[in-house]
Protein backbone atom coordinates (compact mmCIF):
# COMPACT_ATOMS: atom_id res chain seq x y z
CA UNK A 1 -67.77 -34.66 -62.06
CA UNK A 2 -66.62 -32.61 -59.01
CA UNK A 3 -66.99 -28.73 -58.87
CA UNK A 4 -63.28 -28.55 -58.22
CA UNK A 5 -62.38 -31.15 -61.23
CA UNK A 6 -64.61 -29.44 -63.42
CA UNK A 7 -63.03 -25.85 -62.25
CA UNK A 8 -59.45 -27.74 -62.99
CA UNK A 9 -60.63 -28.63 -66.41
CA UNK A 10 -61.91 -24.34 -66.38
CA UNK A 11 -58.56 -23.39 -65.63
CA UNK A 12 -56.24 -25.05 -67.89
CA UNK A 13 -54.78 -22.99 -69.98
CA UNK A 14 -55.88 -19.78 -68.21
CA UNK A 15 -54.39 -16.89 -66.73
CA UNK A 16 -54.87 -16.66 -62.75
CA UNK A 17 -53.86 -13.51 -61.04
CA UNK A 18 -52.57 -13.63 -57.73
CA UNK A 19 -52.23 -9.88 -56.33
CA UNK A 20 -49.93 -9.50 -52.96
CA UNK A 21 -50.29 -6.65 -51.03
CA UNK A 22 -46.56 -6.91 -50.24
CA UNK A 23 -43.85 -9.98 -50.74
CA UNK A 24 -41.39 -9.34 -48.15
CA UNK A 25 -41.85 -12.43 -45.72
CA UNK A 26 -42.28 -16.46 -45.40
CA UNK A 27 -46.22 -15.55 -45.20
CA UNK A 28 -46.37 -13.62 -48.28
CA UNK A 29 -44.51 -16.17 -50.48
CA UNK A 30 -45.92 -19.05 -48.80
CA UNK A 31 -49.72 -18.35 -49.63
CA UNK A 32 -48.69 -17.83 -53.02
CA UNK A 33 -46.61 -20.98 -53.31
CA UNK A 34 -49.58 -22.46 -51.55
CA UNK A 35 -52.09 -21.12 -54.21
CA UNK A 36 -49.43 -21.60 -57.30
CA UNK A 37 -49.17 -25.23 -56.64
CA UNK A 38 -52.56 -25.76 -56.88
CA UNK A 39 -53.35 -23.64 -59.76
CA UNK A 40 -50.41 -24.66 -61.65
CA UNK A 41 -51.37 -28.38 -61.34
CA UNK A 42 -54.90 -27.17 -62.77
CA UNK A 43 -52.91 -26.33 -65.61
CA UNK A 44 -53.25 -22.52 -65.04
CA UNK A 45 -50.40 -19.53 -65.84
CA UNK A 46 -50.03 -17.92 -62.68
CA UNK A 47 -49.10 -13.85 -62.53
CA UNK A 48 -47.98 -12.30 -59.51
CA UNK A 49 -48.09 -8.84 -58.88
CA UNK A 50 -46.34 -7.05 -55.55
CA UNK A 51 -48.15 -3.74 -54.37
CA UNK A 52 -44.85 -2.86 -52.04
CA UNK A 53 -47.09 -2.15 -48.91
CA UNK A 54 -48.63 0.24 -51.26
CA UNK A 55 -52.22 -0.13 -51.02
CA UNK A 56 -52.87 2.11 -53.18
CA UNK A 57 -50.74 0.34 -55.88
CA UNK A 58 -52.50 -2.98 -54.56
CA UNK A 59 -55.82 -1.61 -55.94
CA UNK A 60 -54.12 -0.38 -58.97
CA UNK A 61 -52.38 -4.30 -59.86
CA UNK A 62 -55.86 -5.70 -59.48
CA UNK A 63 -56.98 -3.55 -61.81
CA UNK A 64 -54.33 -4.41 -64.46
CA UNK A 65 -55.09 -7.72 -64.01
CA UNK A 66 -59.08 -7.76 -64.42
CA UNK A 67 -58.20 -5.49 -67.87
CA UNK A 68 -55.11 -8.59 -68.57
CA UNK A 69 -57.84 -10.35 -69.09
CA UNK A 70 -57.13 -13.17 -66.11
CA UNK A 71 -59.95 -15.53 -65.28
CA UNK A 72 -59.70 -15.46 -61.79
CA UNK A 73 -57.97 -13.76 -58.89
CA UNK A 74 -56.64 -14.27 -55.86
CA UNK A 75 -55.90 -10.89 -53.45
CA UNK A 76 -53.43 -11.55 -50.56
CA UNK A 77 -53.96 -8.61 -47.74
CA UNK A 78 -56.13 -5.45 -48.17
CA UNK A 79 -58.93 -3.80 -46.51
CA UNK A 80 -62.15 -5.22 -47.34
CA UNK A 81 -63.68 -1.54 -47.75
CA UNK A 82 -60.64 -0.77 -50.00
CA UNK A 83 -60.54 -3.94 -52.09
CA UNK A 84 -64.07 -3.28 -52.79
CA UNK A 85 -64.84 -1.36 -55.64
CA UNK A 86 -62.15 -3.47 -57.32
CA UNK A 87 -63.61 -6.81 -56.19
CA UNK A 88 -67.02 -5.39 -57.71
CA UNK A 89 -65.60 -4.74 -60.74
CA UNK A 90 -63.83 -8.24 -61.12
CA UNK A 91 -67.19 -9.55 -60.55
CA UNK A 92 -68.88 -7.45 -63.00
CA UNK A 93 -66.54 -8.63 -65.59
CA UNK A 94 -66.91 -12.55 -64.73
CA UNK A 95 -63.42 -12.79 -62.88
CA UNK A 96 -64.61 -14.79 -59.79
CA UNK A 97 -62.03 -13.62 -56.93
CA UNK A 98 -61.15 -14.80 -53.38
CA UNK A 99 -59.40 -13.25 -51.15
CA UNK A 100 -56.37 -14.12 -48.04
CA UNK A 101 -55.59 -12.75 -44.85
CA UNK A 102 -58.37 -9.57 -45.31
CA UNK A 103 -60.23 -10.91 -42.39
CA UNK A 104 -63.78 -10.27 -43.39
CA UNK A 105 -65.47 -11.26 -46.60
CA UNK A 106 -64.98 -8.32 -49.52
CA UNK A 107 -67.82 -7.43 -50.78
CA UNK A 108 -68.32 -9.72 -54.08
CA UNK A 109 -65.69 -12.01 -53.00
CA UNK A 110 -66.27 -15.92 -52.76
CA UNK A 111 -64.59 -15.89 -49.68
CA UNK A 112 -61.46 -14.96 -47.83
CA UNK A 113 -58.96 -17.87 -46.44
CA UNK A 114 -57.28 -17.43 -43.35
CA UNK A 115 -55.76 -17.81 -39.94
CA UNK A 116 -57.99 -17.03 -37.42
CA UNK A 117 -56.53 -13.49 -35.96
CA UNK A 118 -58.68 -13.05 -32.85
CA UNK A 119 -58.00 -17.23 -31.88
CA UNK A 120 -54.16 -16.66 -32.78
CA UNK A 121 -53.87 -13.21 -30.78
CA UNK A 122 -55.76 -14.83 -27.75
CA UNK A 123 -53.20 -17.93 -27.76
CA UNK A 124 -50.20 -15.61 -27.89
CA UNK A 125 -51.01 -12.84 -25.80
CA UNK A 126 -52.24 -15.76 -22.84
CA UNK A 127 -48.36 -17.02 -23.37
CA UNK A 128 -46.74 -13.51 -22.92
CA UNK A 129 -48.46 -12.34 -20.39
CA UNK A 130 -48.27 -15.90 -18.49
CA UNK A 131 -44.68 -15.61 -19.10
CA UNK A 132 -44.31 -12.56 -16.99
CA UNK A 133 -46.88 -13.49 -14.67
CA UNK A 134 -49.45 -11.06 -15.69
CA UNK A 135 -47.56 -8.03 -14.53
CA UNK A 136 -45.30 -5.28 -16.23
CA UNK A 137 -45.00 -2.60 -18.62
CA UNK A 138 -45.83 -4.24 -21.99
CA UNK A 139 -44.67 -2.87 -25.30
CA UNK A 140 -46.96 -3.04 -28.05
CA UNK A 141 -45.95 -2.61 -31.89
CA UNK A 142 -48.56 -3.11 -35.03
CA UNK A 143 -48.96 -1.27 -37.92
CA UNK A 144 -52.24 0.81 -37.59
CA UNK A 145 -54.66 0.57 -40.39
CA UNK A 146 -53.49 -3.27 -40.94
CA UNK A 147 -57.13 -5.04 -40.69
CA UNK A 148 -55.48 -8.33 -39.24
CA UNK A 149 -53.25 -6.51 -36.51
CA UNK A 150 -55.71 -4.30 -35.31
CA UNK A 151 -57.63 -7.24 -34.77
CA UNK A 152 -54.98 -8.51 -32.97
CA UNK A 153 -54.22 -6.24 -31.21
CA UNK A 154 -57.90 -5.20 -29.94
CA UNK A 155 -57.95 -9.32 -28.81
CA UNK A 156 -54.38 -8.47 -26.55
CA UNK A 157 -56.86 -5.40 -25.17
CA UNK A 158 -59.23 -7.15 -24.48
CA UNK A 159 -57.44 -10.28 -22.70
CA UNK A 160 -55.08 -7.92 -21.11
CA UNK A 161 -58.30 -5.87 -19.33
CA UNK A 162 -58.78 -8.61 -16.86
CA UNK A 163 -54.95 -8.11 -14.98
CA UNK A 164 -54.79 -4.85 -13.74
CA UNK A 165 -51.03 -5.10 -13.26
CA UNK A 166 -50.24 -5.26 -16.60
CA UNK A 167 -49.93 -1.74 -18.50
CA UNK A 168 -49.67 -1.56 -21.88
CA UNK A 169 -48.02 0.97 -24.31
CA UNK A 170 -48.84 1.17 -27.88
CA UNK A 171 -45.78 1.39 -30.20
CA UNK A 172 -47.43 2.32 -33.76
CA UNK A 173 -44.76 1.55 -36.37
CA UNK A 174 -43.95 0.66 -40.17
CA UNK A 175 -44.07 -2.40 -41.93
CA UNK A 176 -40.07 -2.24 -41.37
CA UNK A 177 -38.06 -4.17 -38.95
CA UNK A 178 -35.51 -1.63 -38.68
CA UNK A 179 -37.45 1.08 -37.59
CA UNK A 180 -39.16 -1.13 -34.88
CA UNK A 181 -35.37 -2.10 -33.60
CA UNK A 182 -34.66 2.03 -33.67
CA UNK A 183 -37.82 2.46 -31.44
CA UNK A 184 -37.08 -0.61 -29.33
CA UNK A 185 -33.85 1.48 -28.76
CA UNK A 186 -35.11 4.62 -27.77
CA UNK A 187 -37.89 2.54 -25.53
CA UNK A 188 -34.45 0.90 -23.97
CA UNK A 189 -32.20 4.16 -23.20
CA UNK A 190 -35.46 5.91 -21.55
CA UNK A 191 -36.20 2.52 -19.41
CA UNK A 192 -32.41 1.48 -18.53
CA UNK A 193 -33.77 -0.08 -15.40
CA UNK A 194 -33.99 -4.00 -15.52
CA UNK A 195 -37.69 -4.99 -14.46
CA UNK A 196 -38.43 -1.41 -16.11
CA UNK A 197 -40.17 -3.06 -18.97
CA UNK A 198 -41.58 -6.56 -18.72
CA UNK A 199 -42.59 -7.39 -22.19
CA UNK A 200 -42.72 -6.31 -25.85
CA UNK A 201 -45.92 -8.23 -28.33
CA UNK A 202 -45.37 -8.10 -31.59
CA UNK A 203 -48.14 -8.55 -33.95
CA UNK A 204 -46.35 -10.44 -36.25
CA UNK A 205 -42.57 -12.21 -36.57
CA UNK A 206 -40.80 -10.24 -39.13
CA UNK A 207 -42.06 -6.92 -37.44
CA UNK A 208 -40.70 -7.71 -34.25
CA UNK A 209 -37.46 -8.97 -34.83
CA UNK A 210 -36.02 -5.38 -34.74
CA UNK A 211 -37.19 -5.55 -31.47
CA UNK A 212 -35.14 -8.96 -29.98
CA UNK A 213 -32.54 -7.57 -31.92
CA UNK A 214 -32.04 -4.44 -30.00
CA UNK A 215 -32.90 -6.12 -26.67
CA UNK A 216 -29.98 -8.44 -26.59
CA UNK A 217 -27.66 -5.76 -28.31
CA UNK A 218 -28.71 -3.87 -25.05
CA UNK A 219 -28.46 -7.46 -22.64
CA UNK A 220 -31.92 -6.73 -21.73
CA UNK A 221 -33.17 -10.77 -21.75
CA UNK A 222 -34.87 -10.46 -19.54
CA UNK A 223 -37.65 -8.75 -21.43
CA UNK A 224 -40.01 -11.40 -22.83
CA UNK A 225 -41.17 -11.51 -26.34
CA UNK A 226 -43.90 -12.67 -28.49
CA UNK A 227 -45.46 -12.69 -31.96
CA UNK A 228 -47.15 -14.27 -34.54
CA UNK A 229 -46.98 -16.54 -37.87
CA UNK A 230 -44.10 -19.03 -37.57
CA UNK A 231 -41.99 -17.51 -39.98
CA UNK A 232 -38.14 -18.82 -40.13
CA UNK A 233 -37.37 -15.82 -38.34
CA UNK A 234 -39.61 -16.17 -35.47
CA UNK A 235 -38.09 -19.55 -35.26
CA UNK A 236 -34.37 -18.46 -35.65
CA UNK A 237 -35.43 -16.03 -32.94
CA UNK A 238 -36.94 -18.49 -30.53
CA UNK A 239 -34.62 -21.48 -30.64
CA UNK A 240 -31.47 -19.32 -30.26
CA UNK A 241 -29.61 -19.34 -27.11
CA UNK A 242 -30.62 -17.36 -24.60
CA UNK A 243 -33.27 -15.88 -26.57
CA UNK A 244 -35.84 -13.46 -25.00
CA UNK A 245 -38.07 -14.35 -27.56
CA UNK A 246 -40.49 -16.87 -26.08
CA UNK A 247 -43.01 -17.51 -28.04
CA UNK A 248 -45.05 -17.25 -31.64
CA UNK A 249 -48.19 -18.83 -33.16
CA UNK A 250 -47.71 -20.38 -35.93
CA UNK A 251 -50.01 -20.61 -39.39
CA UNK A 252 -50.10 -23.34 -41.68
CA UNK A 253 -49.54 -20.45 -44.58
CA UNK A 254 -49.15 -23.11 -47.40
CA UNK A 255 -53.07 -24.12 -46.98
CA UNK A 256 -54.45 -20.96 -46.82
CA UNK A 257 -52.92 -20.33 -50.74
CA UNK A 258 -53.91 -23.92 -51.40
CA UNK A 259 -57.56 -23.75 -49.97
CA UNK A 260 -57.73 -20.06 -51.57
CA UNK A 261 -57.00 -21.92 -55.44
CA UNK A 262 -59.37 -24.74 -54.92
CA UNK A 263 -62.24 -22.05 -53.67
CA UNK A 264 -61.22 -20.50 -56.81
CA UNK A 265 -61.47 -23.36 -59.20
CA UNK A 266 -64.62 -24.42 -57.71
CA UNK A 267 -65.65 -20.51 -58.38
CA UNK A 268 -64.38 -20.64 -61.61
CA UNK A 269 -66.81 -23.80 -62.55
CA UNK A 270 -69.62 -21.89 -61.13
CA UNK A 271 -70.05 -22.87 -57.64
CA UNK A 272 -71.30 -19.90 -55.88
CA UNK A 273 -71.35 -21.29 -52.21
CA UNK A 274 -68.78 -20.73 -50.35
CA UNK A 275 -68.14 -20.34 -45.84
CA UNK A 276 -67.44 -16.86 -46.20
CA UNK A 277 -64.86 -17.18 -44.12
CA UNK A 278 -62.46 -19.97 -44.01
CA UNK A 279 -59.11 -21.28 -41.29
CA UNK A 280 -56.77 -23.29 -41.46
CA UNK A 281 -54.28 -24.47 -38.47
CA UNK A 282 -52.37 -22.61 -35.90
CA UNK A 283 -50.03 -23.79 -32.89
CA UNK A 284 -48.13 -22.42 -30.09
CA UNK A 285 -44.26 -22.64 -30.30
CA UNK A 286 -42.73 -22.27 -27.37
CA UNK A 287 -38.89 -23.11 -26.25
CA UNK A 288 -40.12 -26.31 -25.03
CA UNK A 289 -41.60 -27.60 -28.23
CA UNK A 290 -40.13 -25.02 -30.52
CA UNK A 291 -38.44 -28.46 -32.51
CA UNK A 292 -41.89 -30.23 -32.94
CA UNK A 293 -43.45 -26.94 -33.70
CA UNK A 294 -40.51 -26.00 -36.72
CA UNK A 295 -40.70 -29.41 -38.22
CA UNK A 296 -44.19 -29.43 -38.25
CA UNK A 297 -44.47 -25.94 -40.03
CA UNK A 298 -41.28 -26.52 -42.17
CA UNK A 299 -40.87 -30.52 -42.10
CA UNK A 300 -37.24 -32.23 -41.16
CA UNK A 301 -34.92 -29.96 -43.78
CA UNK A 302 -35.87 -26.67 -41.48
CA UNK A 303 -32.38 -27.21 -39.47
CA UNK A 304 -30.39 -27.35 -42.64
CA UNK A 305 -32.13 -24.61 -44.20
CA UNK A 306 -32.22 -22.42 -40.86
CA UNK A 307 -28.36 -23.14 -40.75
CA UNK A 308 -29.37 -24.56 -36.82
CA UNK A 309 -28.52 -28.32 -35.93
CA UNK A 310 -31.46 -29.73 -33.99
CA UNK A 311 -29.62 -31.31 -31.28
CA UNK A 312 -28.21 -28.05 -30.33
CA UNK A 313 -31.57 -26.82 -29.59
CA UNK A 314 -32.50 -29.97 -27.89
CA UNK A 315 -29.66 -29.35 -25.77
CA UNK A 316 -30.13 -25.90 -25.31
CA UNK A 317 -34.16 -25.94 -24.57
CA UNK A 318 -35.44 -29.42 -23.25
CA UNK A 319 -38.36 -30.81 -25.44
CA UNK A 320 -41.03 -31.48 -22.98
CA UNK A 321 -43.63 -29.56 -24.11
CA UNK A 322 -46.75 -30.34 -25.89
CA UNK A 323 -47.73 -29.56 -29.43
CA UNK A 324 -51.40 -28.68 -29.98
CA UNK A 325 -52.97 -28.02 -33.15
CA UNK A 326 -56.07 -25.82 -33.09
CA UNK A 327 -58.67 -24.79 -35.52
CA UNK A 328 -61.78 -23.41 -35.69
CA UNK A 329 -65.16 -25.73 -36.37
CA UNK A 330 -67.40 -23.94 -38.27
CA UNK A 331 -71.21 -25.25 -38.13
């Protein structure tokens, strides 16, 4: 019998943590409906804890869960230096864990499941700064001390070193989209000028919807935009009509919770060997193949649920655009 059939048979009847830094977008719930689905059909109870951005309080939930008694756990966001000493101490008490969206392998982890942040970051910052032709004053908003946007961040550095005519200004914000919308404001009034400011990145959907929303409060579309993760809300934002927001990469969130249970289940059987890293798929959405992209991500109910009819967007942004899946090959 199979690791993972044997690890189903482990977990029937158990309790599985699953331990969210935060819960407040598509991502969030979707690796845990991901992971849920999986772990539910091995039979499992499922607990969910929400650490409110706190990670403090996302240490302290792990912790209540390794004492719960759980047989396994699966940590969505965190440090890997922070996560740590809790990690070791799920370990030390037989609780195999895995981790999602850290970025690195924790220390006693199995593994941590993924989209790949540098790849993603490369792909989107190419398409912003192609889209104003590698020249401007671009706006630059991320959460510092967020493992997975610094890292994408340092990738937009790092592609953005090679084009001299592109200056970038760092925007350090909140996990809130309302205070990035009352920044984008003040960025506005002190750069009324059009051409004044070429481009805002984003380094993820949610976060930088504050932004397109106080750009076309201000009529400013001309100001390109650009993010990451696929959410609804990066969709909503890119198919609307003349949107400013022109493109996002988006993750196949389901299958990182889904390949984060089976690691789990195969942990929980015993199997020690793991990639320590593992990705799933990414693509580019852009206006033209932003319906391709959405259905892909959210399959052919995404128009009803996003309140948008599809023709309207084939009418408003013609589909002739390619859709390209990427993913990493490990060796």
């Amino acid at each position: 019998m199979g690791s993972a059939s044997a690890g189903a048979q482990e977990a029937a009847g158990k309790k599985i943590g699953i331990a969210a830094r935060e819960i407040t977008n598509d991502y969030n719930r979707d690796i845990i409906a991901g992971a849920e689905k999986v772990l539910k059909a091995a039979g499992a109870e499922v607990i969910v804890t929400d650490g409110g951005a706190d990670p403090r309080k996302h240490n302290e939930n792990i912790e209540s869960l390794i004492n719960s008694g759980v047989s396994g756990i699966i940590v969505q966001l965190g440090d890997a230096q922070q996560l740590a000493p809790v990690v070791t101490k799920a370990t030390a008490a037989s609780i195999p864990v895995v981790t999602t969206s850290v970025g690195s392998k924790t220390e006693g982890a199995l593994a941590d499941v993924g989209g790949d942040d540098a790849l993603m970051s490369a792909m989107m910052s190419r398409a912003l700064l192609s889209s104003i032709d590698y020249q401007g004053d671009v706006y630059v908003f991320w959460v510092p001390g967020a493992p997975l946007l610094e890292t994408r961040k340092r990738i937009l550095q790092a592609v953005a070193a090679d084009y001299p005519k592109v200056r970038l200004h760092e925007v350090p914000t909140e996990h809130s989209a309302a205070r990035v919308q009352t920044q984008m404001e003040d960025i506005l009034t002190a750069n009324p000028e059009a051409g004044s400011i070429a481009a805002v990145w984003g380094a993820y959907d949610l976060l930088v919807s504050g932004a397109v929303e106080a750009v076309r409060r201000n009529e400013r579309n001309e100001i390109k935009i650009a993010s990451i993760d696929g959410d609804k809300v990066g969709f909503q934002m890119l198919l609307d009509e003349d949107s400013p927001f022109v493109a996002t990469v988006v993750q196949d969130v389901p299958r990182i919770g889904s390949v984060a249970a089976e690691i789990l289940l195969k942990g929980m059987a015993g199997e020690t060997s793991f990639p320590s890293t593992s990705f799933t798929d990414a693509w580019l959405a852009t206006h033209a193949n932003g319906v391709a992209a959405a259905e892909k991500r959210w399959g052919p109910g995404v128009w009803d649920e996003m309140s948008i009819p599809r023709e309207d967007v084939e009418g408003r942004w013609p589909q002739d655009g390619e859709l390209l899946v990427v993913h990493p090959i490990l060796p």
